[in-house]
Protein backbone atom coordinates (compact mmCIF):
# COMPACT_ATOMS: atom_id res chain seq x y z
CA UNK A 1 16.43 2.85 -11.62
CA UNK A 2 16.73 2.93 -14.97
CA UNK A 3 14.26 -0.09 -15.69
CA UNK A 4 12.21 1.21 -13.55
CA UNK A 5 11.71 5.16 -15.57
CA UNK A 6 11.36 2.79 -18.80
CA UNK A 7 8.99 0.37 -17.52
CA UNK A 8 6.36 3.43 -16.15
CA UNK A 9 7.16 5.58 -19.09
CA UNK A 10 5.67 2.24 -20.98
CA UNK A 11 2.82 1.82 -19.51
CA UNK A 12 1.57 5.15 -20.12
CA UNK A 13 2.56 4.61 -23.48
CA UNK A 14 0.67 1.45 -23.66
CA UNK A 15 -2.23 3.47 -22.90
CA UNK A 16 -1.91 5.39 -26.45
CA UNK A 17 -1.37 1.96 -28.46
CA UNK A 18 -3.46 -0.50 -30.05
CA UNK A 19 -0.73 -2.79 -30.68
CA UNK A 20 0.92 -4.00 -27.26
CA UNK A 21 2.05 -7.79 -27.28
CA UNK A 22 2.30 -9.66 -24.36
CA UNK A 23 5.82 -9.96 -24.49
CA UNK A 24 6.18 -6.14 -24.29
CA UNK A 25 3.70 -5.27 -21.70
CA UNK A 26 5.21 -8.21 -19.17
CA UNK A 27 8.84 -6.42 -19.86
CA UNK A 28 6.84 -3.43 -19.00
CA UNK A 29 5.69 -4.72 -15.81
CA UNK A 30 9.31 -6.61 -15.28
CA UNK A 31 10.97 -3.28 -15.71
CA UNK A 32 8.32 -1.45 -13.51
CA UNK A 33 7.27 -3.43 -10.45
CA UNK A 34 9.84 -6.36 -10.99
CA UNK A 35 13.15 -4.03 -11.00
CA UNK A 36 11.46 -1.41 -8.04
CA UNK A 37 11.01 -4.82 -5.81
CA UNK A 38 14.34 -7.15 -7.38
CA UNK A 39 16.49 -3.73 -6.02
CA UNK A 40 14.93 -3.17 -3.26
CA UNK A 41 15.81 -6.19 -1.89
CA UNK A 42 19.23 -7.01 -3.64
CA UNK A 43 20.21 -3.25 -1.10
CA UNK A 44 18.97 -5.22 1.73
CA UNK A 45 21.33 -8.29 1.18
CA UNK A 46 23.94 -6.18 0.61
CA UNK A 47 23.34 -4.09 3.61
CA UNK A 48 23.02 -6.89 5.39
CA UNK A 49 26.91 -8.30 4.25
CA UNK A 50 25.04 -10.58 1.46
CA UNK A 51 27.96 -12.71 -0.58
CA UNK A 52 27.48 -11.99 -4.45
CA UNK A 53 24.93 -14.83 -4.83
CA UNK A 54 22.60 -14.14 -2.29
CA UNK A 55 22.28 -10.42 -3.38
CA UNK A 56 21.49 -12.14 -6.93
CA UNK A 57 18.96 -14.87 -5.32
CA UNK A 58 17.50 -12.20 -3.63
CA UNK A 59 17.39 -9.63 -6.41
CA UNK A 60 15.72 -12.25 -8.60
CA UNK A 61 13.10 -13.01 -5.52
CA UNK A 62 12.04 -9.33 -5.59
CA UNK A 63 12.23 -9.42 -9.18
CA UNK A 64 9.60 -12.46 -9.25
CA UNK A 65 8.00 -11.05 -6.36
CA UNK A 66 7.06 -7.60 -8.38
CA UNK A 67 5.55 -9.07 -11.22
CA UNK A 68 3.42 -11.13 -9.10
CA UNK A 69 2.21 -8.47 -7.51
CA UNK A 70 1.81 -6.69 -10.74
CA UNK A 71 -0.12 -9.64 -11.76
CA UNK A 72 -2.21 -9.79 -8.78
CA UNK A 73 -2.81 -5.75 -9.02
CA UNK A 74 -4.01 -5.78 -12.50
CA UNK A 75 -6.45 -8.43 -11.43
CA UNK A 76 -7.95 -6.10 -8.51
CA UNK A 77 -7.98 -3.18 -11.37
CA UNK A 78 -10.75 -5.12 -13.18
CA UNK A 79 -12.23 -7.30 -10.76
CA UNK A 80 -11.08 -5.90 -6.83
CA UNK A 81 -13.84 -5.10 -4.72
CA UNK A 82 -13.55 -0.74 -4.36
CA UNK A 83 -14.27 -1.15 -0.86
CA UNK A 84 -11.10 -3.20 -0.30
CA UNK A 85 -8.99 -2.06 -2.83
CA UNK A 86 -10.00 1.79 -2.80
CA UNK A 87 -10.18 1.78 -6.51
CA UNK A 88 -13.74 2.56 -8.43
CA UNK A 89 -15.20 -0.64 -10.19
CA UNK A 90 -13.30 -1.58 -13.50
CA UNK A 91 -10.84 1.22 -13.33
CA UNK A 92 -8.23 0.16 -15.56
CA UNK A 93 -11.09 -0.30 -18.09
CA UNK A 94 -12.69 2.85 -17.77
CA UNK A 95 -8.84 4.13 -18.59
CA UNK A 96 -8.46 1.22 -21.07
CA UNK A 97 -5.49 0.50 -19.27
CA UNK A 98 -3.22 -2.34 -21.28
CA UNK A 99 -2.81 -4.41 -18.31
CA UNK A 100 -1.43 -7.96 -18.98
CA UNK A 101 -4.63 -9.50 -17.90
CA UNK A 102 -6.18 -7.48 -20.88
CA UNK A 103 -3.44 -8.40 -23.32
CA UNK A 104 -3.64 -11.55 -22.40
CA UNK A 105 -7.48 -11.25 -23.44
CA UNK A 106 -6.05 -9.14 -26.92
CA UNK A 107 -3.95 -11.29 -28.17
CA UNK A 108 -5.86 -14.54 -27.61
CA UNK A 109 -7.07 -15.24 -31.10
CA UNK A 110 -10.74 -15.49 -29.42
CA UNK A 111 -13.61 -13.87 -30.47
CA UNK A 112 -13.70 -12.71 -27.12
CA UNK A 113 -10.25 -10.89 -27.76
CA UNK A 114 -11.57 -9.54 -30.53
CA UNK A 115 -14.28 -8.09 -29.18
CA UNK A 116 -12.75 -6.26 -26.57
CA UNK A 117 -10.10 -4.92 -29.33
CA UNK A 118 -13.24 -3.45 -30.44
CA UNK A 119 -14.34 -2.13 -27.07
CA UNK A 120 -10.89 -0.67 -26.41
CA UNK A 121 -10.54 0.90 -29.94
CA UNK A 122 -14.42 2.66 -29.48
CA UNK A 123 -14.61 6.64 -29.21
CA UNK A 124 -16.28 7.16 -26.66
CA UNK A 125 -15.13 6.43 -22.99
CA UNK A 126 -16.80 2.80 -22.26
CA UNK A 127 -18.97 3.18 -19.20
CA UNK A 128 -21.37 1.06 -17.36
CA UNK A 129 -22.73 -1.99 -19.35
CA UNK A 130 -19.66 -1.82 -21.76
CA UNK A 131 -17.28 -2.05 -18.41
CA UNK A 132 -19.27 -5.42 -17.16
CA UNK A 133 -18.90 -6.81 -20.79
CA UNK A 134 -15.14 -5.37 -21.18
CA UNK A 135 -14.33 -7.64 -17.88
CA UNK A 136 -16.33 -10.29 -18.87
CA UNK A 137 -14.70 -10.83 -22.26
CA UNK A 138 -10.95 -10.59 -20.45
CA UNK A 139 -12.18 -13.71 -18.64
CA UNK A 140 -13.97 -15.58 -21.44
CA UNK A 141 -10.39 -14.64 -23.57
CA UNK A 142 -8.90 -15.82 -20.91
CA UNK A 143 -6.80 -13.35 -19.80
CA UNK A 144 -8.02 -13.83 -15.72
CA UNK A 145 -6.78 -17.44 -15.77
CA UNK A 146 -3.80 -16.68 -17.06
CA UNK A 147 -3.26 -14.09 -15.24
CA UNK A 148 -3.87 -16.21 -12.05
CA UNK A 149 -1.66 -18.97 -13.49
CA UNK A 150 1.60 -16.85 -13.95
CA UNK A 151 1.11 -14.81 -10.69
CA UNK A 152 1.44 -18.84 -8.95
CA UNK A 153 4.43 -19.42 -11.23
CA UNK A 154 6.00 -16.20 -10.54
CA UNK A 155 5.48 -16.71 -6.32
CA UNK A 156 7.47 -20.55 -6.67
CA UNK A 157 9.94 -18.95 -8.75
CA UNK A 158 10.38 -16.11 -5.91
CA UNK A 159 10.42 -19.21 -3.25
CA UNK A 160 12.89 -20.91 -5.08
CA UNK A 161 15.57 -17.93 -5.29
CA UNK A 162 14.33 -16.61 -1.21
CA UNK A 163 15.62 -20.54 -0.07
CA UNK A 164 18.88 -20.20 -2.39
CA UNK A 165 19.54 -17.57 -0.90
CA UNK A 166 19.26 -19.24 2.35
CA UNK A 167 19.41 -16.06 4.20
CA UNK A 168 18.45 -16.18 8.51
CA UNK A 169 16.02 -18.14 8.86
CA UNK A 170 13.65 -15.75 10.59
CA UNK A 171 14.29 -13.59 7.55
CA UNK A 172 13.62 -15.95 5.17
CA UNK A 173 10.36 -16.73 6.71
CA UNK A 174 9.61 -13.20 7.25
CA UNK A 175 10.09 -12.76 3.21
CA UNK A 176 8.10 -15.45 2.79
CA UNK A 177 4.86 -14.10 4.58
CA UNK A 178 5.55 -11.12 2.77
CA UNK A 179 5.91 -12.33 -0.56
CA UNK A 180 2.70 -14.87 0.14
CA UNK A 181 0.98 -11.41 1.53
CA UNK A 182 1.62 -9.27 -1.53
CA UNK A 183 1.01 -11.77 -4.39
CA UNK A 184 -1.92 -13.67 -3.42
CA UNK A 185 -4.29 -10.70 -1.89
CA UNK A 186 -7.47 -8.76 -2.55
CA UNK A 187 -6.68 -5.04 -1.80
């Protein structure tokens, strides 16, 4: 619980900082999404009468399984379709939210990363064609792919620690839908 009350309270700090590495905001994320989902289903081995190890396999499946959907959720942020996802267009821009897509883009080295360190650090509240460009220069940085790569990553890793746990099969393939159905979605 405790991750989890450090990981939120840093990402609303993130939103008051020009300087958030990469390293920091996926520790943000891990502590956020990664410990709500890794406990969440560490209880439900152990209420099930889980040995030791699968209550760890399965704690570090929801663990990988959160920040894959994390992943996959900042993605939608900046480039979800509003009638799927329920969010307005560019959202997390408009709140120049430091999503690890966008730190991704940040801390690129690209001129592309630098440009949208500009965007970010601007007075006034980016709007319209400085959105389209804001999203544009994540991808050009970048930060989309990468994104995309890690959230891939993330869902093996998950699959590897759901079969070590080798919990009932039924289970196992019901956790597997589910993980499939929360990190590789468009709402």
């Amino acid at each position: 619980m405790q991750d989890l009350i450090e990981g939120q309270g840093a990402d609303l700090a993130f939103e008051q900082r020009d300087d958030v590495g990469l390293t920091e905001c996926r520790a943000m994320a891990e502590g956020k999404t990664g410990a709500l989902l890794g406990c969440s289903c560490a209880l439900g081995a152990l209420l099930a009468g889980g040995t030791a190890d699968q209550v760890d396999h399965l704690r570090r499946f929801g663990e990988a399984l959160g920040l894959a959907f994390q992943l996959v959720d900042d993605l939608l942020g900046i480039w979800g379709d509003p009638a799927a996802t329920g969010k307005p267009v560019f959202s997390d821009l408009r709140n120049r939210k430091k999503s690890l897509p966008v730190v991704a883009a940040l801390t690129s080295g690209t001129p592309e990363g630098q440009e949208l360190a500009g965007l970010y650090a601007a007075p006034d509240e980016p709007a319209g064609a400085d959105l389209a460009r804001a999203a544009q220069l994540v991808d050009r940085a970048g930060g989309r792919q990468w994104a995309r790569t890690e959230a891939a990553a993330l869902l093996d890793r998950a699959r590897s620690h759901l079969h070590a746990a080798v919990p009932d099969a039924r289970a196992a393939a019901d956790l597997e839908t589910l993980a499939v159905l929360l990190a590789d979605r468009d709402r």
